[in-house]
PDB file of N, CA and C in Angstrom:
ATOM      1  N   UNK A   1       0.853  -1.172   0.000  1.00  0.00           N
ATOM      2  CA  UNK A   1       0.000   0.000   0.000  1.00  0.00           C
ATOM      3  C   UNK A   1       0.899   1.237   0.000  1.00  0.00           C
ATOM      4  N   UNK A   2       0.427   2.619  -0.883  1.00  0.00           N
ATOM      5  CA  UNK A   2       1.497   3.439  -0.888  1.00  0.00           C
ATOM      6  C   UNK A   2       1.015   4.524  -0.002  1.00  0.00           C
ATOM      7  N   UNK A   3       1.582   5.548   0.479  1.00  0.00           N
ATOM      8  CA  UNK A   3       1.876   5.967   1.208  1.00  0.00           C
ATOM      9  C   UNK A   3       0.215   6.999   1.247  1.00  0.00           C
ATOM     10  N   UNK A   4      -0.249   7.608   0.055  1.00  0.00           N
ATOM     11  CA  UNK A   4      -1.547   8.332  -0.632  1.00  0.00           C
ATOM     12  C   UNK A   4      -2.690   7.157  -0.138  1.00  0.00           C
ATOM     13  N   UNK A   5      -2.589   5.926  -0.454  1.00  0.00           N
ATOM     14  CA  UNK A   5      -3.799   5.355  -0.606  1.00  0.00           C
ATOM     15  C   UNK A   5      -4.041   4.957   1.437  1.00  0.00           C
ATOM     16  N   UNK A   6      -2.511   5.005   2.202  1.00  0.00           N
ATOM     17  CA  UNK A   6      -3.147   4.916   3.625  1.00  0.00           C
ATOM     18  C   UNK A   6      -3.486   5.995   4.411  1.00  0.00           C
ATOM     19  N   UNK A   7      -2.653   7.468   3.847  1.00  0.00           N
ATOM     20  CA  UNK A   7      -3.444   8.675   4.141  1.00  0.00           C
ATOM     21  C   UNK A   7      -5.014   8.956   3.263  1.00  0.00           C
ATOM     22  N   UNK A   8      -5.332   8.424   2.582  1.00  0.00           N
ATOM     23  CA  UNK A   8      -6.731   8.745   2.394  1.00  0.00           C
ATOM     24  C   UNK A   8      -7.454   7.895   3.203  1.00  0.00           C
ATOM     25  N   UNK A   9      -7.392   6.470   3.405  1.00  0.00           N
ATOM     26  CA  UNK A   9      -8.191   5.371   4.105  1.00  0.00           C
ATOM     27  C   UNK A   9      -8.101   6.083   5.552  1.00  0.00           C
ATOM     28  N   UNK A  10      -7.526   6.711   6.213  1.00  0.00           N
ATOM     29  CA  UNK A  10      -7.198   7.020   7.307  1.00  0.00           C
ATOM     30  C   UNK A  10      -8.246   8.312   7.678  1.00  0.00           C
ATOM     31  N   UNK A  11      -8.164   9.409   6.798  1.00  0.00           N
ATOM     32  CA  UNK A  11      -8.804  10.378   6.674  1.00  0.00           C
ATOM     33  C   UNK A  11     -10.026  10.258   6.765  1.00  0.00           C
ATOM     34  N   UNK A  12     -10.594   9.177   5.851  1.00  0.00           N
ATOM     35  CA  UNK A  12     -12.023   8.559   5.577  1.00  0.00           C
ATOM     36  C   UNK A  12     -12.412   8.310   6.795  1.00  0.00           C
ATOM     37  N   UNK A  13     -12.077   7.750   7.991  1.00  0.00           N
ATOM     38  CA  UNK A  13     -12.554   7.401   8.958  1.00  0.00           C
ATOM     39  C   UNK A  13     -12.548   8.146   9.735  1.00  0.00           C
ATOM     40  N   UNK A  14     -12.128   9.226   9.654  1.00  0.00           N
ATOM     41  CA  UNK A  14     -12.074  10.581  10.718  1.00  0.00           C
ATOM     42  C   UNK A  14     -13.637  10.771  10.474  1.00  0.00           C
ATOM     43  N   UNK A  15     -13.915  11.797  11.638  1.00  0.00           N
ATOM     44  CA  UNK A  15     -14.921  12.666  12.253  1.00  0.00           C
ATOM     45  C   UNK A  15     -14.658  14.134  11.347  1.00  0.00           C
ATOM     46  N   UNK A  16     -15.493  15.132  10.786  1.00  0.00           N
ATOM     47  CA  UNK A  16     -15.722  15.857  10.078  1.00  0.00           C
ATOM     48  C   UNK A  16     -14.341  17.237  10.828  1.00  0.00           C
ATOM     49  N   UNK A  17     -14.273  17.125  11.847  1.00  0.00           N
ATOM     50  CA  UNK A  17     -14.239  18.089  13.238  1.00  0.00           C
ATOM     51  C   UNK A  17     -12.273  17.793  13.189  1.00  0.00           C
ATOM     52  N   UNK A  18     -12.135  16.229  13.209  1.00  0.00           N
ATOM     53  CA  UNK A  18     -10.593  15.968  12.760  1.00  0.00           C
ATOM     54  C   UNK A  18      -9.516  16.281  11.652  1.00  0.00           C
ATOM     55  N   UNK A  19     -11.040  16.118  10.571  1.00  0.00           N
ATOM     56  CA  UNK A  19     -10.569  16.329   9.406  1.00  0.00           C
ATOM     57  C   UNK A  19     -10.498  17.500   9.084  1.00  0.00           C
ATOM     58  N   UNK A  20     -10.783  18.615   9.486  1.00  0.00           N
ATOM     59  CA  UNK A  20     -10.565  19.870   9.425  1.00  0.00           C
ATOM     60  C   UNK A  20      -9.392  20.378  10.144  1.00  0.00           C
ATOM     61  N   UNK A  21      -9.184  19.796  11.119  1.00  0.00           N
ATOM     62  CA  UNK A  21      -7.379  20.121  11.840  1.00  0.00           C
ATOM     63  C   UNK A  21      -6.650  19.727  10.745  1.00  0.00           C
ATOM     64  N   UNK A  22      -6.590  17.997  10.135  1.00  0.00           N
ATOM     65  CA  UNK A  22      -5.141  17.914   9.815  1.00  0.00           C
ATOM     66  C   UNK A  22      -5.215  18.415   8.118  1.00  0.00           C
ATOM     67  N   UNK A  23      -6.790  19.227   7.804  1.00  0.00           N
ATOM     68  CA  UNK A  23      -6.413  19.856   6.814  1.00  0.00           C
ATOM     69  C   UNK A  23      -5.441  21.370   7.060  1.00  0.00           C
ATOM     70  N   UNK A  24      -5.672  21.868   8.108  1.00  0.00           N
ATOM     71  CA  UNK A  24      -5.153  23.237   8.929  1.00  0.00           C
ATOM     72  C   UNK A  24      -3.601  23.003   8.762  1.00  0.00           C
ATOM     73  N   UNK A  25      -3.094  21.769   9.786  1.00  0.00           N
ATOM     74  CA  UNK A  25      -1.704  21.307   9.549  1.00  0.00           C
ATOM     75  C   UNK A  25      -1.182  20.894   8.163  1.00  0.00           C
ATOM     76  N   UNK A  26      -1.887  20.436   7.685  1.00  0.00           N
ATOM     77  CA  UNK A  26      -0.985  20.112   6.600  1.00  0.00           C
ATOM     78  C   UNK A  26      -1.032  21.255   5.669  1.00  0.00           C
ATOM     79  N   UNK A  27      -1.662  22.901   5.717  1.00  0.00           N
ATOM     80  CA  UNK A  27      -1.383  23.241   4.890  1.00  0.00           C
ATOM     81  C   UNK A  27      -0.192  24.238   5.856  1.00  0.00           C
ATOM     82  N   UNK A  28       0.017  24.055   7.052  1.00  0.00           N
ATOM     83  CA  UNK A  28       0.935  24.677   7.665  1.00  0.00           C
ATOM     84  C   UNK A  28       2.266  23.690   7.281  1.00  0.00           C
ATOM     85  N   UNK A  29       2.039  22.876   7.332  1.00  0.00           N
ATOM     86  CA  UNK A  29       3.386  22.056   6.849  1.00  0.00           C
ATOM     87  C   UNK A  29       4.000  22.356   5.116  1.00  0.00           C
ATOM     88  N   UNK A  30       3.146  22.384   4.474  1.00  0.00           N
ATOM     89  CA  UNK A  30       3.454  22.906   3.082  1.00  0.00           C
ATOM     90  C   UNK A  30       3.970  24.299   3.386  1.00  0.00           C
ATOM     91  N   UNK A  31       3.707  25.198   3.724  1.00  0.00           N
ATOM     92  CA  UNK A  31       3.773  26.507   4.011  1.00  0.00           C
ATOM     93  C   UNK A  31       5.539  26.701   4.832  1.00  0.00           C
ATOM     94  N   UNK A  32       5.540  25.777   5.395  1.00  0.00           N
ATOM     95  CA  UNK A  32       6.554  25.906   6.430  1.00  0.00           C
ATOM     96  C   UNK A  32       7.708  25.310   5.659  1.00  0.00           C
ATOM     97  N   UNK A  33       7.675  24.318   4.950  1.00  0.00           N
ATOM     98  CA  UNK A  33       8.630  23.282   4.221  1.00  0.00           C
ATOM     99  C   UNK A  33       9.082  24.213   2.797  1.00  0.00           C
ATOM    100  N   UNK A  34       7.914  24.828   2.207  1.00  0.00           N
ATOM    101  CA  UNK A  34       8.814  25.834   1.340  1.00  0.00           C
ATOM    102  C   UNK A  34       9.536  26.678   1.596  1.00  0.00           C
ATOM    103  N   UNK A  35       9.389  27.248   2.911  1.00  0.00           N
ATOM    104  CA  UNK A  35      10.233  28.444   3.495  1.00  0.00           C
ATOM    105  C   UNK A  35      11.465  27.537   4.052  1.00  0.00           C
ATOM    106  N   UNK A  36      11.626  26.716   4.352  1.00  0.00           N
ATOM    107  CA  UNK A  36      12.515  25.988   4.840  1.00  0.00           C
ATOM    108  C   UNK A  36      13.575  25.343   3.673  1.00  0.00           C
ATOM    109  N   UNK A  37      13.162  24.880   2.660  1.00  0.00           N
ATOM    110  CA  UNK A  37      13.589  24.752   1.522  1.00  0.00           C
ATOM    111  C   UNK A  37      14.181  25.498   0.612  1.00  0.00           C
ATOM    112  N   UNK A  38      13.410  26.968   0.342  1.00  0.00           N
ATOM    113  CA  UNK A  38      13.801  27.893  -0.077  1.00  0.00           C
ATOM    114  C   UNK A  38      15.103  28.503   0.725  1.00  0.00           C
ATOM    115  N   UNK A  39      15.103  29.012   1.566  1.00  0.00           N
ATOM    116  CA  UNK A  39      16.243  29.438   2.573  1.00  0.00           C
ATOM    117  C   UNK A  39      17.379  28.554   2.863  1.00  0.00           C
ATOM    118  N   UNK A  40      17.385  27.299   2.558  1.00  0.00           N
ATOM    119  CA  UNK A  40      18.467  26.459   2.556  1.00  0.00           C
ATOM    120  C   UNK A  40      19.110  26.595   1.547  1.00  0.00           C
ATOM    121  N   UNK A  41      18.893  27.076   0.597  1.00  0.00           N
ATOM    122  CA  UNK A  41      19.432  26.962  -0.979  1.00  0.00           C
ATOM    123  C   UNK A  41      19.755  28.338  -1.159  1.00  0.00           C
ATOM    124  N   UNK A  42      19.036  29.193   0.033  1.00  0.00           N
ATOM    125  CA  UNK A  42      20.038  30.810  -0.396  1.00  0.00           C
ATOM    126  C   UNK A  42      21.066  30.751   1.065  1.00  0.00           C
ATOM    127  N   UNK A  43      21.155  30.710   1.696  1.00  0.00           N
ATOM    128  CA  UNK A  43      22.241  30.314   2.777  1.00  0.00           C
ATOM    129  C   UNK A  43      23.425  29.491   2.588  1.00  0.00           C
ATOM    130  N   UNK A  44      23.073  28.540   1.275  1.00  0.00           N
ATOM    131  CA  UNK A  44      24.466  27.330   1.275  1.00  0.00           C
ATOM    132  C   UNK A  44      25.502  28.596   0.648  1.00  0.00           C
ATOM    133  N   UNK A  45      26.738  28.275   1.422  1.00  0.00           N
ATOM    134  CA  UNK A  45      28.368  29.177   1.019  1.00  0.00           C
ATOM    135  C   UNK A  45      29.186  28.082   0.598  1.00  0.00           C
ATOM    136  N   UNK A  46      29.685  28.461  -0.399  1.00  0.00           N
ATOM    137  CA  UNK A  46      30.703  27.922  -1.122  1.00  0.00           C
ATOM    138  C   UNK A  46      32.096  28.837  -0.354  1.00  0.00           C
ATOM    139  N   UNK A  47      32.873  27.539  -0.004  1.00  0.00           N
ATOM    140  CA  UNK A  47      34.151  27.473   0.554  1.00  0.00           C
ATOM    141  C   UNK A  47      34.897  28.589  -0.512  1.00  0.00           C
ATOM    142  N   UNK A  48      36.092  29.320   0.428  1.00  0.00           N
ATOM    143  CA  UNK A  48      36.722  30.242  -0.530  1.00  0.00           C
ATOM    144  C   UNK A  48      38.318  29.692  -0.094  1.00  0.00           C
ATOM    145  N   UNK A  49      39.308  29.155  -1.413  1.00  0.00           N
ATOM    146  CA  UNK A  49      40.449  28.955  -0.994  1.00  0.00           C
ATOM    147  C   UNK A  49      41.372  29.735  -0.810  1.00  0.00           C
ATOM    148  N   UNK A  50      42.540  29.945   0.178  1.00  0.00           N
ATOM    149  CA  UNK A  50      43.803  30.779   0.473  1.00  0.00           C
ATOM    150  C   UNK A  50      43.026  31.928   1.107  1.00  0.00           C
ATOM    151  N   UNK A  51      41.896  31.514   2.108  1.00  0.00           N
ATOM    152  CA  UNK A  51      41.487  32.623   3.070  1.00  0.00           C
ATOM    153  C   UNK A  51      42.501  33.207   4.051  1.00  0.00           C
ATOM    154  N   UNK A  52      43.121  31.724   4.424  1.00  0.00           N
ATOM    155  CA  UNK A  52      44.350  31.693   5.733  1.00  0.00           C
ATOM    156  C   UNK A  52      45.598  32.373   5.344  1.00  0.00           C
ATOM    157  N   UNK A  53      45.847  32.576   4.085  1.00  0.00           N
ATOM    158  CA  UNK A  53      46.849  33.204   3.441  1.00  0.00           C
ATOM    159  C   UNK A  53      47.965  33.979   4.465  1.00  0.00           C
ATOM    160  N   UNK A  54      49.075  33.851   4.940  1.00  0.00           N
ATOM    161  CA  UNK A  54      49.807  34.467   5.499  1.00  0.00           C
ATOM    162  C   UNK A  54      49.408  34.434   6.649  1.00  0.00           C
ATOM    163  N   UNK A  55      48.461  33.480   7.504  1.00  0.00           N
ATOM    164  CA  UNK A  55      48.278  33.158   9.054  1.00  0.00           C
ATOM    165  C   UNK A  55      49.142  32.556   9.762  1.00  0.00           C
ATOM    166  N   UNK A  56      50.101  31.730   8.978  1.00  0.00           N
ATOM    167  CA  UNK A  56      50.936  30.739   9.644  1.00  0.00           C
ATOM    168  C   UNK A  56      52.602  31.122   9.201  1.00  0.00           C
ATOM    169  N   UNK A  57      53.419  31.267   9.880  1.00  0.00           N
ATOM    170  CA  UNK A  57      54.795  31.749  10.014  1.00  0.00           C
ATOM    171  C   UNK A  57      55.258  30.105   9.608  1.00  0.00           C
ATOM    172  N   UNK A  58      55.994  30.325   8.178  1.00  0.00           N
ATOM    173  CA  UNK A  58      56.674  29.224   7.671  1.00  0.00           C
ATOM    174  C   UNK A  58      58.042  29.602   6.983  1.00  0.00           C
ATOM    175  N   UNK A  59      59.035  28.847   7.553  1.00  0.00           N
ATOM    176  CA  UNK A  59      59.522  27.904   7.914  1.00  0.00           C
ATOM    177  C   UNK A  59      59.571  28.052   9.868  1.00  0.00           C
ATOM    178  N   UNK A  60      59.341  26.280  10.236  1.00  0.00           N
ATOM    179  CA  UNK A  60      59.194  26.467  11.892  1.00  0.00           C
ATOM    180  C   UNK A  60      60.297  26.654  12.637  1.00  0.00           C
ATOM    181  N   UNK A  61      60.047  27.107  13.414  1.00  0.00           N
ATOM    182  CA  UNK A  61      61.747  27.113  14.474  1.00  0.00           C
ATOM    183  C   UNK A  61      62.876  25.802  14.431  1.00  0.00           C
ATOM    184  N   UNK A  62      63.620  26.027  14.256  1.00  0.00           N
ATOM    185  CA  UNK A  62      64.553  24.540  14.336  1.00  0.00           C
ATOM    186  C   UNK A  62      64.159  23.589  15.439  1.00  0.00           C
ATOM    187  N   UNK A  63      63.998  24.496  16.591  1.00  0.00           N
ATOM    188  CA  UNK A  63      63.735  23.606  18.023  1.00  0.00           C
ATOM    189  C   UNK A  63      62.360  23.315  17.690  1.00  0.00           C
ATOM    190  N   UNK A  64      61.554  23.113  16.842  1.00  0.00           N
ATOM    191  CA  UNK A  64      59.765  22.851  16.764  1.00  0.00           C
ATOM    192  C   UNK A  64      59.826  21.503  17.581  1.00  0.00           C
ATOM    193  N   UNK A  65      60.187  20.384  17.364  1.00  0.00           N
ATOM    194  CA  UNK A  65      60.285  19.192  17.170  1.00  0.00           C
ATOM    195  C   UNK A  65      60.794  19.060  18.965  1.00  0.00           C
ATOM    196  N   UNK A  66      61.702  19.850  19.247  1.00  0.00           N
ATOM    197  CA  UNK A  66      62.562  19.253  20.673  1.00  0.00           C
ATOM    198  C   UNK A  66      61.226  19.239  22.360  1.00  0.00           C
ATOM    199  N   UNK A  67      61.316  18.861  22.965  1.00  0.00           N
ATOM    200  CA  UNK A  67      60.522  18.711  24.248  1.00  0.00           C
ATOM    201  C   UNK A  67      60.276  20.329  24.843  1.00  0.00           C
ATOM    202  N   UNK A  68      59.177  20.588  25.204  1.00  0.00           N
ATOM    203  CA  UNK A  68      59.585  21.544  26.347  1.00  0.00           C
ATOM    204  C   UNK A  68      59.830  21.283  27.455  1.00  0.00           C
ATOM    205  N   UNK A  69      59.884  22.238  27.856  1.00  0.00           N
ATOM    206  CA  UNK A  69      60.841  22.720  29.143  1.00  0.00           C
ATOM    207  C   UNK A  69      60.054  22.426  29.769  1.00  0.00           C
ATOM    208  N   UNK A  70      58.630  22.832  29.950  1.00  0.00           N
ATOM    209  CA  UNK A  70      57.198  22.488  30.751  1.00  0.00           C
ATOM    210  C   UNK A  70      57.253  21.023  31.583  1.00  0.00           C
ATOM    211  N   UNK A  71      57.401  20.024  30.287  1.00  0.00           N
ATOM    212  CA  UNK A  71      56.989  18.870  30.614  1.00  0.00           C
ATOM    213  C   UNK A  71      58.461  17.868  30.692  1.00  0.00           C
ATOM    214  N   UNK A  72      59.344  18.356  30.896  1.00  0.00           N
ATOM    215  CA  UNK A  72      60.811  17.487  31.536  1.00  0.00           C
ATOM    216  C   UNK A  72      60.400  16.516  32.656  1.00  0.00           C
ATOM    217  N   UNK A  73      59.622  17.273  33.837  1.00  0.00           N
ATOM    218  CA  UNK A  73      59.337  16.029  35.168  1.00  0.00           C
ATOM    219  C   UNK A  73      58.466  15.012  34.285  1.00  0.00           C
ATOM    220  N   UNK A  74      57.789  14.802  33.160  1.00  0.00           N
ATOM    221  CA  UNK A  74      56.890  14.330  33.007  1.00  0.00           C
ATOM    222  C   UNK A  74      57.795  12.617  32.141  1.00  0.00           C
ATOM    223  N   UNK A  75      58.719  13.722  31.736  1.00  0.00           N
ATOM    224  CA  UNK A  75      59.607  12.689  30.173  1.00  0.00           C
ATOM    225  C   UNK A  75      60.724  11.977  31.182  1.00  0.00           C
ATOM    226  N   UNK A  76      61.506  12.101  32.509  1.00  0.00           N
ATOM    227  CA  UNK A  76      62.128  11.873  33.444  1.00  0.00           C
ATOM    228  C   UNK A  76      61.505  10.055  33.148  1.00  0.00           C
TER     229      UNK A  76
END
């Protein structure tokens, strides 16, 4: 059974009084899902490369690599 033919069988058996809510919601859900849809597709950013450009000091200190001083009791 697809998905249309168990929301109608379902509906059918509602009370006049029910069926008027989840007509209310569902046109709030349409309503809500285009705005939600729409705005996802103007919000997506495309990545920009060499933003970081000149953030990082290269070549590293000779000592990069050696222990600190901090943690000697630790390397003991």
């Amino acid at each position: 059974m697809n998905i249309d033919t168990e929301i109608w069988q379902t509906v059918v058996k509602m009370p006049d009084s029910i069926k008027q809510e989840v007509l209310h919601y569902a046109k709030y859900l349409m309503e809500n899902y285009s705005k939600d849809v729409s705005s996802n597709q103007q919000t997506e950013k495309k990545r920009r490369s060499g933003i970081l450009k000149g953030t990082f000091a290269l070549p590293l200190a000779d000592d990069f690599d050696e222990p600190l001083e901090d943690f000697q009791e630790y390397m003991e």
